[in-house]
C-alpha atoms as a PDB file:
ATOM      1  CA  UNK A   1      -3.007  20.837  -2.428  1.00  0.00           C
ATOM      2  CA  UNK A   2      -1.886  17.239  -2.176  1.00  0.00           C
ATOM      3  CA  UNK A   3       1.503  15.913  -3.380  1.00  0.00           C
ATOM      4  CA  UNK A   4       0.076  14.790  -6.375  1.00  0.00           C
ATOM      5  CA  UNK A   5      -1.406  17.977  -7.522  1.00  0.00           C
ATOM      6  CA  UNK A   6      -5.034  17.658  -6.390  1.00  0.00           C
ATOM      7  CA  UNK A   7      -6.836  20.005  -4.617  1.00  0.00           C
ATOM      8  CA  UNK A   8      -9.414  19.204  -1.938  1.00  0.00           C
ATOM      9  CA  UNK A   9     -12.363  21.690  -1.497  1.00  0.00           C
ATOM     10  CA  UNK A  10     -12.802  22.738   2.431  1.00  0.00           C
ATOM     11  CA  UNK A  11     -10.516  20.218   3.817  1.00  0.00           C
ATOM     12  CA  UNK A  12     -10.231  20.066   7.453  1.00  0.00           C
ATOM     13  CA  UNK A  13      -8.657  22.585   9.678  1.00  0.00           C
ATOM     14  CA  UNK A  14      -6.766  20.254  11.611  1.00  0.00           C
ATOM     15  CA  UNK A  15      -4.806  18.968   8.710  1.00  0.00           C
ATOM     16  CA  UNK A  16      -1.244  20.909   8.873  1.00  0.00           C
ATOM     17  CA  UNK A  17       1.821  20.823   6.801  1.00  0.00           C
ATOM     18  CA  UNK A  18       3.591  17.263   7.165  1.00  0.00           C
ATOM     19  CA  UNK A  19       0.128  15.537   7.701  1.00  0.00           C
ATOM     20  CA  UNK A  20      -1.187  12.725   5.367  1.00  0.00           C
ATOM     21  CA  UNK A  21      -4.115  11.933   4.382  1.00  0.00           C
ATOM     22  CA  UNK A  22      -6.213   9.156   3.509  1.00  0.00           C
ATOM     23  CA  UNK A  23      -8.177   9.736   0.497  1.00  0.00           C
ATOM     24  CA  UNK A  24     -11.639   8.204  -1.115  1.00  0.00           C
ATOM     25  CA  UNK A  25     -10.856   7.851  -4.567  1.00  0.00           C
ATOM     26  CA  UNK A  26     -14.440   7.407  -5.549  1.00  0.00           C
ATOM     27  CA  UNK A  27     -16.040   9.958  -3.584  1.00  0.00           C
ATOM     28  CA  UNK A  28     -13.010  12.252  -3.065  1.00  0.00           C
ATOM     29  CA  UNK A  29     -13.794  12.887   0.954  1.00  0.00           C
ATOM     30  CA  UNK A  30     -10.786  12.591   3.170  1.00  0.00           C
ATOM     31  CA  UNK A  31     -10.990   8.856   5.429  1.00  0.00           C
ATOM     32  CA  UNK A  32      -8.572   9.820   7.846  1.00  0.00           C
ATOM     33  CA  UNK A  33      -5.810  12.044   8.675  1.00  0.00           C
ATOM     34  CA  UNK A  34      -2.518  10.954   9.909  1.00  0.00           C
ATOM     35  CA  UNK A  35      -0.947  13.556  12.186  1.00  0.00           C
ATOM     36  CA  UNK A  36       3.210  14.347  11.378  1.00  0.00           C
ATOM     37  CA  UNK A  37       4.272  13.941  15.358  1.00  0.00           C
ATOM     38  CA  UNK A  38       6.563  11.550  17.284  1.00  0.00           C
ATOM     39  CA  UNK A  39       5.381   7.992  17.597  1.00  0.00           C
ATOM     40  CA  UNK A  40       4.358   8.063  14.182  1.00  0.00           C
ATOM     41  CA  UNK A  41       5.196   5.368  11.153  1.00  0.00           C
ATOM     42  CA  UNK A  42       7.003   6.515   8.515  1.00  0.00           C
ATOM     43  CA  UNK A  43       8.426   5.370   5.202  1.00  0.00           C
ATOM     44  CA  UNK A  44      11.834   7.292   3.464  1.00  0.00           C
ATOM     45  CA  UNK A  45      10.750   8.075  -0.226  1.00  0.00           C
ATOM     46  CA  UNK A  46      14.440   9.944  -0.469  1.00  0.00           C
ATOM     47  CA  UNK A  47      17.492  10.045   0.212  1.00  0.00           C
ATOM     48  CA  UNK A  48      20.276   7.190   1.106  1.00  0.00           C
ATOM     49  CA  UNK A  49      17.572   5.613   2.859  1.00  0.00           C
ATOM     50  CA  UNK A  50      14.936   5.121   0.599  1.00  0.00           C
ATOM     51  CA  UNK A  51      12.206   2.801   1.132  1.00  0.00           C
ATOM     52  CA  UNK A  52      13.227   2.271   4.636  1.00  0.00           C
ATOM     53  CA  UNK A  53      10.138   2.512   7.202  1.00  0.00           C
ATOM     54  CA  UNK A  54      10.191   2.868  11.133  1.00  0.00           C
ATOM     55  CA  UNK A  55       8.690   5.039  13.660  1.00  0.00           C
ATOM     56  CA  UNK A  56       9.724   8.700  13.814  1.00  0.00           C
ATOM     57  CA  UNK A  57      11.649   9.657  17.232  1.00  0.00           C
ATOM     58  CA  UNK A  58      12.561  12.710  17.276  1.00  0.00           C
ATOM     59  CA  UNK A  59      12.978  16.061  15.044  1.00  0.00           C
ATOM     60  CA  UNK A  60      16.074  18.040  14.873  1.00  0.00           C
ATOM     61  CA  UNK A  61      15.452  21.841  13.915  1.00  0.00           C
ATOM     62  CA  UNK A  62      18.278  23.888  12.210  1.00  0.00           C
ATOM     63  CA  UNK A  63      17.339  27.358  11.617  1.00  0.00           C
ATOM     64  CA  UNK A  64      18.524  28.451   8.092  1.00  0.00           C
ATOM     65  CA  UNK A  65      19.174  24.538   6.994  1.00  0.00           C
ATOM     66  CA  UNK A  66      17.168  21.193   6.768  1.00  0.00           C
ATOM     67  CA  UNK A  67      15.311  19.327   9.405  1.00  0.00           C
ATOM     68  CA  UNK A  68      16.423  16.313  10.681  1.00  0.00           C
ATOM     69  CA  UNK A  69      14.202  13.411  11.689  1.00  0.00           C
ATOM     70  CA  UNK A  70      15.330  10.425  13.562  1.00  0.00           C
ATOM     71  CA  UNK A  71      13.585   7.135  12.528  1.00  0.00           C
ATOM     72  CA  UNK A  72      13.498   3.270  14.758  1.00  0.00           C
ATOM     73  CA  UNK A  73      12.808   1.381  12.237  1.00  0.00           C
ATOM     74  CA  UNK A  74      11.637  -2.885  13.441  1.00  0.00           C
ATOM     75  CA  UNK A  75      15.533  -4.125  14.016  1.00  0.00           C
ATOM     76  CA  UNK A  76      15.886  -1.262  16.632  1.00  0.00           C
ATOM     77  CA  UNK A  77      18.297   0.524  14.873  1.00  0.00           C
ATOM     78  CA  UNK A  78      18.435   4.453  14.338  1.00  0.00           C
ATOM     79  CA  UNK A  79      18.874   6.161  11.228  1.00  0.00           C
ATOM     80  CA  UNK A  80      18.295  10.301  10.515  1.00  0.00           C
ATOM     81  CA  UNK A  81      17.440  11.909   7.477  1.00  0.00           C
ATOM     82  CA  UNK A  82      15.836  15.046   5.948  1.00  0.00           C
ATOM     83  CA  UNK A  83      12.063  15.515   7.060  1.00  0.00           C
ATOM     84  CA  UNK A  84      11.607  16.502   3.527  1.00  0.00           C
ATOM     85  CA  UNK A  85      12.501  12.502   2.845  1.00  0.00           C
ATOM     86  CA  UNK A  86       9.882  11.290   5.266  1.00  0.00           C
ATOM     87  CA  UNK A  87       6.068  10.081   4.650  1.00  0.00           C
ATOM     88  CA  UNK A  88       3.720   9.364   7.976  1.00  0.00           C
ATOM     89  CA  UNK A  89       2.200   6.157   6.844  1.00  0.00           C
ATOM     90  CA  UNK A  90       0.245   5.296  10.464  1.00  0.00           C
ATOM     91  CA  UNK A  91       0.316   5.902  14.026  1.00  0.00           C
ATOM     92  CA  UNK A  92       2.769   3.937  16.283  1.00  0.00           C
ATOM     93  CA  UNK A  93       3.623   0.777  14.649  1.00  0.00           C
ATOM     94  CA  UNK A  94       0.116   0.059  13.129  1.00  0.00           C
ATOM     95  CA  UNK A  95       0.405   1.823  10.092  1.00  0.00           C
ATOM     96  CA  UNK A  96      -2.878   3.144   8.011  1.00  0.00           C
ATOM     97  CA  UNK A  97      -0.823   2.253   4.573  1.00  0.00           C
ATOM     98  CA  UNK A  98       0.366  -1.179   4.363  1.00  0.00           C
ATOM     99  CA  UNK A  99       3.496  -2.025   2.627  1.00  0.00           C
ATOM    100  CA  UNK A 100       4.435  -5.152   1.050  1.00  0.00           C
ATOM    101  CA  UNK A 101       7.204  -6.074   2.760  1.00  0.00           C
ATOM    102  CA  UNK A 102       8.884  -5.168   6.112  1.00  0.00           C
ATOM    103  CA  UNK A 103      11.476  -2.377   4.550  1.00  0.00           C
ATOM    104  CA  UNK A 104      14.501  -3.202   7.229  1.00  0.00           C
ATOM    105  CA  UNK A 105      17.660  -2.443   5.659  1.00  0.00           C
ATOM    106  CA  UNK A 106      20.229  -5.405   5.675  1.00  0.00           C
ATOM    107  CA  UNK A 107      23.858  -5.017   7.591  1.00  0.00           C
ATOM    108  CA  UNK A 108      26.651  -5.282   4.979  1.00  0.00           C
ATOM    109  CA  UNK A 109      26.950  -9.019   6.571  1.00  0.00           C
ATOM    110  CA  UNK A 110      23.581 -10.060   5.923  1.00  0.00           C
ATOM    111  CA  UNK A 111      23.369  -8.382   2.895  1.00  0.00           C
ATOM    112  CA  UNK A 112      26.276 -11.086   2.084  1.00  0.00           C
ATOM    113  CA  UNK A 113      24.759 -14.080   3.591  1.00  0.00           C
ATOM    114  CA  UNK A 114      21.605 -13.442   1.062  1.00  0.00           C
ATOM    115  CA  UNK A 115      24.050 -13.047  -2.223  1.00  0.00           C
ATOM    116  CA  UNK A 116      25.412 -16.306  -0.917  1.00  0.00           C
ATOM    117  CA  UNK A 117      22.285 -17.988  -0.336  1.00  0.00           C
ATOM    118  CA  UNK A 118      23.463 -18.759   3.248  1.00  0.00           C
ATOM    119  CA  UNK A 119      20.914 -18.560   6.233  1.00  0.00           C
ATOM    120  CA  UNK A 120      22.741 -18.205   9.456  1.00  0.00           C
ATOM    121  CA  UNK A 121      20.649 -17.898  12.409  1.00  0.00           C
ATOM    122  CA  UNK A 122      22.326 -16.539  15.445  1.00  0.00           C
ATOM    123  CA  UNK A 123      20.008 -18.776  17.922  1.00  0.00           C
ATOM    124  CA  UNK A 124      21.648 -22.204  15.966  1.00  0.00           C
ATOM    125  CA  UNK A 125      25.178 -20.611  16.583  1.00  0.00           C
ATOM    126  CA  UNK A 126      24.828 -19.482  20.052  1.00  0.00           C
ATOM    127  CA  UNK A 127      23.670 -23.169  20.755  1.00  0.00           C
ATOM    128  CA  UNK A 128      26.333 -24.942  19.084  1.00  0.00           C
ATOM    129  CA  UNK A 129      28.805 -22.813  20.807  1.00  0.00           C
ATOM    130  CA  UNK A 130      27.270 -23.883  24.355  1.00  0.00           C
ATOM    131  CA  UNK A 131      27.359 -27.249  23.438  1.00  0.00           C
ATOM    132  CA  UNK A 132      30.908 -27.456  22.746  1.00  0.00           C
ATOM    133  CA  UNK A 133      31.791 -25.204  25.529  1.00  0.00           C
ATOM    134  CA  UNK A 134      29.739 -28.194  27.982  1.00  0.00           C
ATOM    135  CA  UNK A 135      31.797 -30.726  25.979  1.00  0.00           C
ATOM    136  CA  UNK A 136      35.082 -29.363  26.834  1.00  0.00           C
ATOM    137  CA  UNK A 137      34.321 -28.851  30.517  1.00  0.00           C
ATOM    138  CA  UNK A 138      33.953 -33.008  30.832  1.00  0.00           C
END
């Protein structure tokens, strides 16, 4: 049975809990399946960090509690959160599912420079700083 509540006659025997599926709407046979392993891409559909996406690193098992997974999203930082929270969108960083935009959560400083309307780059800074560090060495 599917997350949706459909049921799918003589599925394949590979498919295991925490796998996804591709799924012909028209013809209702299963396209591919998208094993739940490390490596894989991921989006968050729960928790703080919803709609988040990254490749899954590692799980962390708790017997008698909730399993932890440990997601990379494109920035290179690390975030963890329940496996329940978790949807395997691809393998490695080509994902089956597109989304339509990159899901990379902000900093609390960038998430400032966008209310502003500012653009900072950090390559323009680092420059201007060189150049008026060579300035003060004449």
């Amino acid at each position: 049975m599917t997350h949706d509540g459909r049921t799918i006659r003589y599925p394949n025997p590979e498919i295991k809990v925490g796998d996804s599926i591709k799924l012909n709407l028209q013809n209702g046979e299963i396209d591919a399946v998208l094993k739940f392993e490390n490596g894989a891409a991921v989006f968050v559909n729960g928790g703080n960090n919803i709609g988040r996406s990254g490749v899954l690193q590692h799980i962390e098992h708790h017997p008698g509690s909730f399993e932890i997974a440990h997601v990379r999203d494109q920035r290179g930082h690390v975030f963890a959160t329940r496996v329940d929270n978790i949807f395997i969108i691809g393998e490695g960083k080509n994902p089956v599912i597109t989304l339509p935009n990159s899901h990379v959560k902000l900093s609390l400083i960038e998430q400032r420079d966008v209310r502003l309307g500012r653009q900072v780059e950090e390559d323009d800074d680092d420059e201007a700083e060189e150049a008026a560090a060579d300035e003060s060495d004449d």
